[in-house]
Protein backbone atom coordinates (compact mmCIF):
# COMPACT_ATOMS: atom_id res chain seq x y z
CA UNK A 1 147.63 125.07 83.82
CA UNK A 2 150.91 127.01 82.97
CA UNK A 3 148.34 129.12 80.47
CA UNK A 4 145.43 129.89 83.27
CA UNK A 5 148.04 130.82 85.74
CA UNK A 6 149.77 133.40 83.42
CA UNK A 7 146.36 134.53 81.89
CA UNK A 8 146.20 138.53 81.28
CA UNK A 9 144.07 138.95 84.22
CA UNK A 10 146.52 136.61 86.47
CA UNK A 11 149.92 137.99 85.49
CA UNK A 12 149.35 141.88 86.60
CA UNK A 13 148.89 140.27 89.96
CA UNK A 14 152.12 138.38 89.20
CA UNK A 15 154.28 141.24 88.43
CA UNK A 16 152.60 142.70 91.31
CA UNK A 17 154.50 140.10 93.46
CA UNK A 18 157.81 139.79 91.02
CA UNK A 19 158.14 143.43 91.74
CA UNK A 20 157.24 144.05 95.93
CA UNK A 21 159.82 140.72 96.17
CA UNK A 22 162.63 142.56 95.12
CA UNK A 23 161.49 145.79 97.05
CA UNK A 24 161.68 143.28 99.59
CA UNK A 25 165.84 143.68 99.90
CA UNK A 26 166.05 147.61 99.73
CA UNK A 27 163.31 147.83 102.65
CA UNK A 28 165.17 144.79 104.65
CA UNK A 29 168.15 146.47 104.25
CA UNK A 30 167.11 149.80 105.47
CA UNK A 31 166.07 147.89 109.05
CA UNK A 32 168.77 145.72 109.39
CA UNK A 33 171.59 148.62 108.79
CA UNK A 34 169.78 150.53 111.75
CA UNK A 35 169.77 147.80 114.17
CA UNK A 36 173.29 146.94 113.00
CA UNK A 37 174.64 150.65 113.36
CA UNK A 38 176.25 150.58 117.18
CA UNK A 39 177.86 146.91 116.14
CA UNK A 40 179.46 148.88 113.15
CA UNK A 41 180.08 151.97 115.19
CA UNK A 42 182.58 149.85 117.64
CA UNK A 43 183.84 147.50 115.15
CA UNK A 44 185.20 149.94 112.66
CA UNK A 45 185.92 152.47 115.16
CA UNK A 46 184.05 155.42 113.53
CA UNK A 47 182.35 158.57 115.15
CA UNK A 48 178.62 159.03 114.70
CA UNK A 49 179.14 161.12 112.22
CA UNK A 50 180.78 159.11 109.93
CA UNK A 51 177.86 156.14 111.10
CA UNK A 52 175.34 158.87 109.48
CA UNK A 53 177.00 158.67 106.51
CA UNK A 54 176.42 155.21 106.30
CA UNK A 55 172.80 155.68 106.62
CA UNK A 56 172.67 158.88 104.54
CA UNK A 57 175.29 158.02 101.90
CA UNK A 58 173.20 155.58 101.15
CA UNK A 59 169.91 157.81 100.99
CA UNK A 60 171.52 160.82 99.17
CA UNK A 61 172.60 158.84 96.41
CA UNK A 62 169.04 157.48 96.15
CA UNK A 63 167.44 160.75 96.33
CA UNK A 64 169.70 162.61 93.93
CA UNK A 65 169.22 159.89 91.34
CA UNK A 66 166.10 159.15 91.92
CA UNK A 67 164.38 161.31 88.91
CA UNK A 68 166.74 160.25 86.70
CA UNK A 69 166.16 156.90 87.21
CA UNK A 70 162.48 157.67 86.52
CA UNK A 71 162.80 159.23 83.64
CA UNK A 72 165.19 156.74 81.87
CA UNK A 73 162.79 153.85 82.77
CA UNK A 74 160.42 155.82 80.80
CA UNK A 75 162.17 155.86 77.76
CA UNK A 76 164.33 152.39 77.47
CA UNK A 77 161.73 150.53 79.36
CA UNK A 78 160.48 150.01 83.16
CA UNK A 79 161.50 146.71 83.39
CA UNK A 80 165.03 146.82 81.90
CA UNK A 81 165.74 149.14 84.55
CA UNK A 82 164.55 147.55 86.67
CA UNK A 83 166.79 144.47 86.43
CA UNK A 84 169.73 146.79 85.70
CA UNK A 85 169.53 148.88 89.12
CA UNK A 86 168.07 145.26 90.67
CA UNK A 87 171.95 143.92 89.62
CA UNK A 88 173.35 147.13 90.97
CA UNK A 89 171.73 146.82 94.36
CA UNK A 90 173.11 143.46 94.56
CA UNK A 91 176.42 143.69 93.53
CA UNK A 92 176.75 147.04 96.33
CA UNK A 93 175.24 144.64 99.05
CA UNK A 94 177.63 142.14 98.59
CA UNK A 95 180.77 145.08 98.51
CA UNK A 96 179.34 146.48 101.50
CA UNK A 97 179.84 143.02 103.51
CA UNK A 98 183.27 142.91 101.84
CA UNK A 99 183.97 145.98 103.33
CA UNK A 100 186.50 146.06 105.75
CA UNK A 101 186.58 150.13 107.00
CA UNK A 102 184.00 152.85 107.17
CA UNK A 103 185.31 154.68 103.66
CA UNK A 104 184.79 151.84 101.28
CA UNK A 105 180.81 150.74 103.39
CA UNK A 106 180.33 154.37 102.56
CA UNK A 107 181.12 154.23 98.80
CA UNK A 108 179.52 150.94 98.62
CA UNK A 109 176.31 152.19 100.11
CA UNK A 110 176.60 155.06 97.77
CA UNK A 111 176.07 152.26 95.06
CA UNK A 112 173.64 150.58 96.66
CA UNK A 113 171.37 153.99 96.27
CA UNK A 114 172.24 153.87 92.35
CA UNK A 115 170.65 150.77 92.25
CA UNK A 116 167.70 151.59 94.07
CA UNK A 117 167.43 154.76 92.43
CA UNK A 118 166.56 152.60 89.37
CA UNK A 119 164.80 150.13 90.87
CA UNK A 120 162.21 152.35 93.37
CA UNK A 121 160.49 154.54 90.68
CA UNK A 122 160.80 151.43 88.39
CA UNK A 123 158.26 149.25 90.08
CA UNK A 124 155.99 152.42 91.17
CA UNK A 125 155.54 153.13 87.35
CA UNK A 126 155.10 149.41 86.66
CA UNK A 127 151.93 148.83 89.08
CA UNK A 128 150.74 151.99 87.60
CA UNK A 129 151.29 151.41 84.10
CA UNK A 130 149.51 147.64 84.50
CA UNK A 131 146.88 147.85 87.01
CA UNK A 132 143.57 149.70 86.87
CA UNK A 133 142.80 153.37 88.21
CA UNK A 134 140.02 151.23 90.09
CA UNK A 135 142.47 148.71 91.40
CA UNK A 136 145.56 150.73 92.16
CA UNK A 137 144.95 152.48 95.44
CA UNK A 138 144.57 148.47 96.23
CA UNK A 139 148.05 147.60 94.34
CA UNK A 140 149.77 150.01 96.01
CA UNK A 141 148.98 148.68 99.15
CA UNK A 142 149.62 145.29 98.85
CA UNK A 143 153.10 146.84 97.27
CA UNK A 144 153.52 149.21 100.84
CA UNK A 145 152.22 145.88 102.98
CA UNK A 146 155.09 143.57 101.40
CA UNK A 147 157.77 146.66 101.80
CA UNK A 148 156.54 146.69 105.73
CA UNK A 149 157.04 143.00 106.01
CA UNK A 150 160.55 143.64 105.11
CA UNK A 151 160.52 146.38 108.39
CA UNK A 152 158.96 144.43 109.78
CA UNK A 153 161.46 140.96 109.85
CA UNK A 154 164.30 143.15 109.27
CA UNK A 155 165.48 144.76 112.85
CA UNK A 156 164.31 141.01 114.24
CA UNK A 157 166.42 139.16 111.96
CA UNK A 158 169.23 142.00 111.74
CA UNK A 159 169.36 141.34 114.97
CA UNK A 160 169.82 137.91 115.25
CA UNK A 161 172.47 138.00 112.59
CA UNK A 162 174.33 141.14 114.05
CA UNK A 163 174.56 139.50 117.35
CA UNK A 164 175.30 135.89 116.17
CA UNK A 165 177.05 135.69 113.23
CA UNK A 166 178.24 139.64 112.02
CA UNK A 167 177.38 143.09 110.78
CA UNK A 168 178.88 141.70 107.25
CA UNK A 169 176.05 139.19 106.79
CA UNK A 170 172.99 141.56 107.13
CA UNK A 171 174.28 142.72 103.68
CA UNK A 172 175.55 139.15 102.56
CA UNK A 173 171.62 138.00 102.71
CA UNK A 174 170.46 140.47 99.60
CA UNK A 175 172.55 138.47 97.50
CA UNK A 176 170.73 135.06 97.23
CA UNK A 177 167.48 137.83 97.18
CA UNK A 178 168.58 139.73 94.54
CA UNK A 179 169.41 137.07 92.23
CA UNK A 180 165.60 135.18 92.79
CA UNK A 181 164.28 138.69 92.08
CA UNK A 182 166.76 139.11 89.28
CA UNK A 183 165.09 135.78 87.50
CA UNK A 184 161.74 136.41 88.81
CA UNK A 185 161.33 139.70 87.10
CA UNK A 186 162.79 138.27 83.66
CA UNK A 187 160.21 135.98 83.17
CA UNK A 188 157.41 137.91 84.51
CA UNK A 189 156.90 141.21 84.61
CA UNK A 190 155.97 142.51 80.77
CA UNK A 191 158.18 145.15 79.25
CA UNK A 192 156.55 148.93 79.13
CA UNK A 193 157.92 152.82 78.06
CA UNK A 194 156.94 155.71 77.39
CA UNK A 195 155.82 155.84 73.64
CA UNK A 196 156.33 159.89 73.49
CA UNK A 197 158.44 160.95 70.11
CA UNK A 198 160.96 163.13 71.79
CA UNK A 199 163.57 161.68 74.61
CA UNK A 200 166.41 163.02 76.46
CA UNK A 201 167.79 163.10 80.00
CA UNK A 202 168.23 166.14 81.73
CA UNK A 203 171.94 166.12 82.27
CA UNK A 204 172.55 170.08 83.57
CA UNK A 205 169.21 169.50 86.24
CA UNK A 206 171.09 166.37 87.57
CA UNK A 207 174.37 167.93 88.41
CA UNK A 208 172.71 171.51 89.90
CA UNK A 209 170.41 169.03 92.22
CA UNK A 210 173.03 166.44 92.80
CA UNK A 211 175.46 168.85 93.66
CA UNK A 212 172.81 171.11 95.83
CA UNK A 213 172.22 168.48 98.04
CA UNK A 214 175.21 167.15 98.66
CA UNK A 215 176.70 170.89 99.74
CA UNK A 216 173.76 170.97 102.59
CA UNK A 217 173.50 167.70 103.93
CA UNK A 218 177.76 167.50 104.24
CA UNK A 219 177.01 171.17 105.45
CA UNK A 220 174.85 170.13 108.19
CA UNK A 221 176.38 166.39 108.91
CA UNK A 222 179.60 168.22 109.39
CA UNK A 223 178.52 171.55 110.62
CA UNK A 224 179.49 170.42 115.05
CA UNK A 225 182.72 169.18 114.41
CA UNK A 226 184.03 172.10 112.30
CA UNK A 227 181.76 174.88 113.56
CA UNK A 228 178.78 176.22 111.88
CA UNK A 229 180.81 180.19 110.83
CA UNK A 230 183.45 178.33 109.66
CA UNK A 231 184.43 178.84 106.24
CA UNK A 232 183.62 175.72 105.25
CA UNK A 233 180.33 175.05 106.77
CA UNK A 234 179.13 179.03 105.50
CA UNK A 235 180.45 177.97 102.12
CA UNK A 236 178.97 174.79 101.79
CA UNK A 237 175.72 176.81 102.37
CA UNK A 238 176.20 179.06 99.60
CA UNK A 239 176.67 176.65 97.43
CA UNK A 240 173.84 174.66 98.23
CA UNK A 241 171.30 178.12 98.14
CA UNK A 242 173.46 178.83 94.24
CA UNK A 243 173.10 175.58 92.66
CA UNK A 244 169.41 175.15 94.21
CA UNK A 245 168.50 178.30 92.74
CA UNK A 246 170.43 176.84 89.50
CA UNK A 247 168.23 173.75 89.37
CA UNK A 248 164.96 175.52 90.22
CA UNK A 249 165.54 178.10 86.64
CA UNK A 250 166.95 175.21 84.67
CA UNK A 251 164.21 173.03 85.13
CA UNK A 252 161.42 176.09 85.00
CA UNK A 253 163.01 176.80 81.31
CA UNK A 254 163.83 173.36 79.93
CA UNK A 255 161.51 172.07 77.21
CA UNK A 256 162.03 168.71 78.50
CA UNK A 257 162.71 168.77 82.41
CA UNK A 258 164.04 166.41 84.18
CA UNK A 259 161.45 167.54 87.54
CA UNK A 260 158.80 168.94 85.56
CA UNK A 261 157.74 171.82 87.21
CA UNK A 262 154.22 172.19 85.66
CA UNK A 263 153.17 169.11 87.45
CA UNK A 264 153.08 171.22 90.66
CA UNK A 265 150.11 173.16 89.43
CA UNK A 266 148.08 170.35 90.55
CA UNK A 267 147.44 171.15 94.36
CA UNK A 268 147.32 167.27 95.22
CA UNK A 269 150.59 166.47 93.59
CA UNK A 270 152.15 169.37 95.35
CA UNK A 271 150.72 168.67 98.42
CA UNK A 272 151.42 164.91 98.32
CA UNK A 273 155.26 165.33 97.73
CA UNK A 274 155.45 168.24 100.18
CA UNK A 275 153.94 165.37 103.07
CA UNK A 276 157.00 162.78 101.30
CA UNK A 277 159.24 165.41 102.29
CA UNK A 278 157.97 166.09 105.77
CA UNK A 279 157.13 162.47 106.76
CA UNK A 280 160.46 161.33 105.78
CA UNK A 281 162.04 164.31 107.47
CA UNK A 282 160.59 163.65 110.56
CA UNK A 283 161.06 160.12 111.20
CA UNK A 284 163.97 158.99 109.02
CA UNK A 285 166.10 160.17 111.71
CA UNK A 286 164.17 159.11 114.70
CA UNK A 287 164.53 155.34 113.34
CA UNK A 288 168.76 156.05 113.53
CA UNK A 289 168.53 157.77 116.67
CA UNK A 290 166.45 155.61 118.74
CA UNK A 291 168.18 152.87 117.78
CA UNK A 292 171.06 154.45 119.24
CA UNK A 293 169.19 155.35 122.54
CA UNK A 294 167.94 151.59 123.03
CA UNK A 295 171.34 150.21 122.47
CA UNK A 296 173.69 152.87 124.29
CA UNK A 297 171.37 153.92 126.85
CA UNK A 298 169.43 151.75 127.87
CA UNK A 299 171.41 148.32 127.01
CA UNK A 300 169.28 147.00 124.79
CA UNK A 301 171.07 144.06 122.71
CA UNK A 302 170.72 144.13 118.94
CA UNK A 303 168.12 141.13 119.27
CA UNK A 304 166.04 143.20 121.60
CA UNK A 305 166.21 146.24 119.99
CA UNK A 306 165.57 144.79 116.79
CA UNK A 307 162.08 143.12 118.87
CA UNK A 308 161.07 146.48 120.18
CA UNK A 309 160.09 148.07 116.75
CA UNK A 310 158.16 145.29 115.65
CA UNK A 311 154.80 146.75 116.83
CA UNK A 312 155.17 149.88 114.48
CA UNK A 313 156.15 147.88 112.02
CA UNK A 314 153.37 144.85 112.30
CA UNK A 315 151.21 147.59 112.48
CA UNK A 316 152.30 148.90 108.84
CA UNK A 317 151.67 145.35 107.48
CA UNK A 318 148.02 145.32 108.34
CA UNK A 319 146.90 149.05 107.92
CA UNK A 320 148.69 149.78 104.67
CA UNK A 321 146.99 148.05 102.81
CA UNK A 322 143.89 148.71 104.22
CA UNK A 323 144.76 152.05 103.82
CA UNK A 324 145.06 151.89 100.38
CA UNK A 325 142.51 150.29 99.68
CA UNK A 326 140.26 152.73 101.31
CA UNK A 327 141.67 155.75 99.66
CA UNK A 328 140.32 154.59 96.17
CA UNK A 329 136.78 155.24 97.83
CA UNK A 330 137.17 157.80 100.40
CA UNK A 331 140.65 160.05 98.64
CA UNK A 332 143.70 160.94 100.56
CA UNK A 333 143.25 164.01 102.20
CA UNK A 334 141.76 162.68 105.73
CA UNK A 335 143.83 159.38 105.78
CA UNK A 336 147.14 161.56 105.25
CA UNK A 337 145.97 164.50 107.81
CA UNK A 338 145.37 161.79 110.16
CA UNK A 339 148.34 160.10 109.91
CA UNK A 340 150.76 162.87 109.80
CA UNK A 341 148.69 163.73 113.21
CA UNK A 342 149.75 160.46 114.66
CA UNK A 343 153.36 160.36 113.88
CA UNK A 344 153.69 163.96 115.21
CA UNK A 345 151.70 162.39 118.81
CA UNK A 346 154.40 159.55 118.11
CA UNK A 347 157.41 161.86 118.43
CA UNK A 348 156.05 163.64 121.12
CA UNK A 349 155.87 160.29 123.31
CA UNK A 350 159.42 159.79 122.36
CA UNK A 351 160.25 163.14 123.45
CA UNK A 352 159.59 162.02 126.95
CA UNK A 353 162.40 159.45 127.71
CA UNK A 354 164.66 159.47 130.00
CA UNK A 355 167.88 156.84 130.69
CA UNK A 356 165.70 154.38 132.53
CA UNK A 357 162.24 154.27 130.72
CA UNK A 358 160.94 151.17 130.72
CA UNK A 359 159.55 149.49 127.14
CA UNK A 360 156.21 150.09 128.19
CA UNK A 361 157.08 153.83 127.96
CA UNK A 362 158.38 153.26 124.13
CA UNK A 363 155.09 151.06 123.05
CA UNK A 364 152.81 153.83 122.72
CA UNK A 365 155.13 155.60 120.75
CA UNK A 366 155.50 152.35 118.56
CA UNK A 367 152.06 151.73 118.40
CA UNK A 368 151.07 155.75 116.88
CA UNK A 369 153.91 155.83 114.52
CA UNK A 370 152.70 152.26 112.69
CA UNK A 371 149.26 153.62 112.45
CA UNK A 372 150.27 157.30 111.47
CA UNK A 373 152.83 156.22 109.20
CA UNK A 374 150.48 153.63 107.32
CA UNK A 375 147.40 155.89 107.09
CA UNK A 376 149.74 158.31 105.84
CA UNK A 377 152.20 156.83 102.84
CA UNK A 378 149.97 154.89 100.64
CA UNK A 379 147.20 157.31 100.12
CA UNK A 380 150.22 159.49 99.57
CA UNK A 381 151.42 157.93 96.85
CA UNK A 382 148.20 156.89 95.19
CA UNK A 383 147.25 160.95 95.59
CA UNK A 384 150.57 161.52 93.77
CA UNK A 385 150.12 158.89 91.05
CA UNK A 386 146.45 159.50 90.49
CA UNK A 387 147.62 163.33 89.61
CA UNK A 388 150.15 162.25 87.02
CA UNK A 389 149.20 161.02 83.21
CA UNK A 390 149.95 157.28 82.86
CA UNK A 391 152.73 157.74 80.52
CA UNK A 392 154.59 159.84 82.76
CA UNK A 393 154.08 157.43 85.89
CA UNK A 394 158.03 157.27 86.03
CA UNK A 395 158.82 160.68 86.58
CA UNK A 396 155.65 161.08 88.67
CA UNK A 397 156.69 157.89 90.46
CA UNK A 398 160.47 159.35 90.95
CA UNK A 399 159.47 162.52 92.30
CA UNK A 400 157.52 161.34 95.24
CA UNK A 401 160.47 158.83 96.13
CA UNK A 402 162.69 161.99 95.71
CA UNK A 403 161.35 164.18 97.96
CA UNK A 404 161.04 160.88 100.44
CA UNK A 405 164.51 160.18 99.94
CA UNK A 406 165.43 163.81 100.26
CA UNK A 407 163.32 164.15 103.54
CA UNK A 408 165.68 161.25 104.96
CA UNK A 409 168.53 162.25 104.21
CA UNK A 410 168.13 166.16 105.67
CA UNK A 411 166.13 164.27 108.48
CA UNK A 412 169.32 162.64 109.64
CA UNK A 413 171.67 165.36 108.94
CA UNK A 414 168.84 168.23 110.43
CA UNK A 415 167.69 166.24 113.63
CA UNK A 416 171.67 164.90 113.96
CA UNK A 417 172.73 168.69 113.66
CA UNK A 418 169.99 169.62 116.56
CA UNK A 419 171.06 166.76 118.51
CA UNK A 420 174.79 167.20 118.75
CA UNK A 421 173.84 170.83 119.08
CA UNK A 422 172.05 170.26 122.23
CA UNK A 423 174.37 167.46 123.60
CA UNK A 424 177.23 170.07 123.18
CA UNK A 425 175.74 172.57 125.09
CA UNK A 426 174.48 170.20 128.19
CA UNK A 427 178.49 169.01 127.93
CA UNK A 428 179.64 172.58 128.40
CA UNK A 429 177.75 173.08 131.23
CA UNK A 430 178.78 170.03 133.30
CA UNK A 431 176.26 167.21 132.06
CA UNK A 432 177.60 163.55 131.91
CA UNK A 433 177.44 162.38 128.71
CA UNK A 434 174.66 160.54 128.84
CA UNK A 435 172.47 163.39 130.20
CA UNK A 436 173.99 164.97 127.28
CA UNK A 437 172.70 162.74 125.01
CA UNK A 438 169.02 163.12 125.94
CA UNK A 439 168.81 166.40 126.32
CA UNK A 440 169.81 166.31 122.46
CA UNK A 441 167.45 163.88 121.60
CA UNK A 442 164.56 165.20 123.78
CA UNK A 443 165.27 168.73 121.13
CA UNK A 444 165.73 166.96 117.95
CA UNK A 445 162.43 165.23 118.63
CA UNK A 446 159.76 168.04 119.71
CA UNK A 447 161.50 169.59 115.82
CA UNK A 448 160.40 166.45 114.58
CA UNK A 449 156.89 166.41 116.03
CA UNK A 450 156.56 170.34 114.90
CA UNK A 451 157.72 169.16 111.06
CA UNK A 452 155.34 166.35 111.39
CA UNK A 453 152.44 168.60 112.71
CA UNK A 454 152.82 170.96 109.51
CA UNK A 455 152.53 167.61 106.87
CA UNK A 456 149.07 167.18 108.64
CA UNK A 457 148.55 170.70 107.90
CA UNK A 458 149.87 170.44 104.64
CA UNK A 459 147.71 167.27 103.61
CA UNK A 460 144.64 169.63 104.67
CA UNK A 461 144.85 172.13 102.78
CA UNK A 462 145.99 170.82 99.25
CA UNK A 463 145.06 167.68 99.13
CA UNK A 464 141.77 166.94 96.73
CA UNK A 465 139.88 163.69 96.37
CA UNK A 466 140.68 161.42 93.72
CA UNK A 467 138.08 158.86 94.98
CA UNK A 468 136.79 157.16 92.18
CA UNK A 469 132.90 155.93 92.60
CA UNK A 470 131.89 152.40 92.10
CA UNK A 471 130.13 151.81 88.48
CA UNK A 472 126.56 152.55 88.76
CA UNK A 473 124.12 149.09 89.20
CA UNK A 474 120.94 150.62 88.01
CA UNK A 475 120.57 151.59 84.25
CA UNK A 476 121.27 155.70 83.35
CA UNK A 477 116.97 156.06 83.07
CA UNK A 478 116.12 155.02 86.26
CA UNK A 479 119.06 156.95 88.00
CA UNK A 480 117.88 160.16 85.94
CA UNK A 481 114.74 159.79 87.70
């Protein structure tokens, strides 16, 4: 029975599951932290600019390392990685509950994004490296469709535990996760590497883009409270431009790059991590900031907030994989144009609420960013993947999540920047604060629906089809004639 069960053609489906369960507690923690966020606001008596930090400390960490972590999965193995940055996600989770002001939950969800910065590109480059070209548009959705349960459960449950038990425990519950997922992946996912002769990690491109990003998203996190000609905030600029010039030479002239530049010359992989970056930037901060808006403004209690997104995020269950699916047949290019279409209509509904909308005026909004942001991030990654050799699926795999993870991160700090921006000027000329408010997050969101608006027009115009037709029934005679 044991045998049958773990037969070749059963266990790819097996490490299929091993590895979505422990993406499980990286996408349930991403939804629970945003419910969570006005709880932790008043409890450790922070500013929202420190609260972004908690959100993009988190996501800088994981988009810095991110390529890194692809690459050295690659050459010590995908699944020892795995289960290293698995441990490290775990370990952070249960510092960050442990965590009794807002400068050690920072650094501990700094750690948390080393650990998923192994564990992201990891799994992408282990469903790649064991399933079928013909069966991995459907992999990858089942892989998105488990990752959207955990969105899904996530604001619901980080609600309930927020608002009856503690903050602490939405971070407390990855523990007992990461440890089944720790033993799950041991015994079931098989070991695989890259089997090139030369190996080495790209040390100087890893400090020039670490360093890079963490100059412009402190930069623009920080630029309102210290004012944007300040020395600091111009600085902070410079060095962001100098070092991201830095890492753009190093890695055009390293034999072995760490973000290997000639992979760009395929029009599809371009285009596909140029919609990461835009779909990420776009709504990463919308999630934060409407979280804010349902709890502050309009009263919403954690529970209920946590309820309200559950449309967009049912809605990612079902499509997703659908959506994969249907991109092994049809390509990417019209899935992702159309969804990149829908999450920019989504934005603009948002766009239009005041203090006393009711939920009926947030559903539709709900309802186009599911769809749009199904249709659009599976065929996005299968266009990536299907553009990359198999033996590089790591570093293929770890660009895509970087850009994502970079889109988030500026998507927070850009759209937070805009916001305060606005809010400071409606302040100054004699708005309450609440008025203030919207009138920040009515701007921050029509930039949102513009960035979102050029990903669909991205997706058009670079995206080719890597549909892959269904092996021929009739013999190669008759369909000559």
């Amino acid at each position: 029975m044991k045998a049958r069960l773990f037969a070749e053609e059963n266990r790819k489906w097996w490490t299929l599951a091993s590895v979505s369960f422990a993406l499980f507690m990286i996408m349930l923690d991403n939804t629970v932290v945003n419910v969570a966020l006005p709880t932790i606001q008043e409890d450790l008596g922070i500013d929202v600019a420190a609260l972004e930090w908690v959100v993009t400390g988190y996501a800088l960490s994981f988009a810095v390392l991110m390529l890194t972590g692809g690459k050295v999965a690659d050459m010590i193995g995908r699944r020892r990685v795995f289960l290293i940055g698995l441990a490290v996600f775990t370990l952070a989770s249960l510092l960050c509950g442990l965590a009794g002001n807002a400068e050690l939950l920072i650094a501990a969800r700094v750690l948390q994004g080393v650990g998923a910065a192994c564990m992201m590109p990891a799994t992408l480059s282990i469903i790649t490296a064991t399933f079928p070209p013909r069966e991995r548009g459907a992999a990858l959705g089942i892989w998105a469709g488990v990752s959207a349960l955990a969105l899904a459960i996530g604001p619901l449950v980080g609600g309930l535990i927020t608002e009856h038990v503690g903050w602490k425990w939405i971070f407390f519950v990855n523990v007992p996760v990461g440890l089944l997922g720790l033993v799950a992946a041991r015994l079931i996912i098989p070991e695989s590497k890259d089997t090139s002769h030369e190996q080495r990690l790209d040390l100087p491109g890893l400090l020039t883009s670490g360093i890079a990003l963490f100059a412009l998203v402190y930069a623009l996190i920080e630029a309102n409270s210290h004012g944007w000609t300040s020395p600091l905030i111009l600085g902070l600029f410079v060095v962001a431009f100098v070092f991201g010039v830095a890492f753009v030479i190093l890695e055009s002239h390293q034999r072995l790059p760490m973000f290997d530049m000639t992979l760009f010359r395929n029009p599809t992989f371009a285009g596909a991590n140029a919609v990461a970056l835009l779909v990420s930037l776009a709504m990463f901060g919308v999630f934060f900031f409407i979280s804010l808006y349902m709890q502050n403004v309009l009263g919403y209690s954690a529970v209920r907030a946590g309820a309200a997104f559950l449309p967009m995020t049912i809605l990612i269950i079902v499509v997703a994989p659908l959506a994969g699916k249907r991109s092994d047949s049809l390509g990417s290019r019209w899935l992702m144009t159309g969804g990149m279409t829908l999450v920019a209509l989504c934005l603009l509904v948002f766009a239009q609420l005041q203090p006393d909308s009711p939920y009926v005026r947030l559903l539709p909004g709900m309802i186009l960013g599911g769809l749009g942001m199904a249709i659009t991030m599976t065929p996005m990654t299968a266009a990536a993947l299907s553009s990359v050799p198999v033996d590089k699926a790591g570093v293929g795999s770890g660009m895509v999540n970087t850009f994502r993870q970079v889109g988030g991160s500026l998507g927070i700090a850009v759209l937070g920047a805009i916001l305060a921006s606005g809010s400071n000027a409606a302040l100054a000329s004699g708005s309450t604060e609440q008025e203030a408010f919207m009138d920040g997050l009515h701007n921050s969101l029509y930039v949102a629906a513009l960035i979102a608006f050029a990903g669909a027009l991205t997706a058009l115009v670079t995206i080719r089809s890597h549909a892959r037709p269904r092996p021929a029934t009739a013999p190669p005679a008759t369909e000559a004639a």
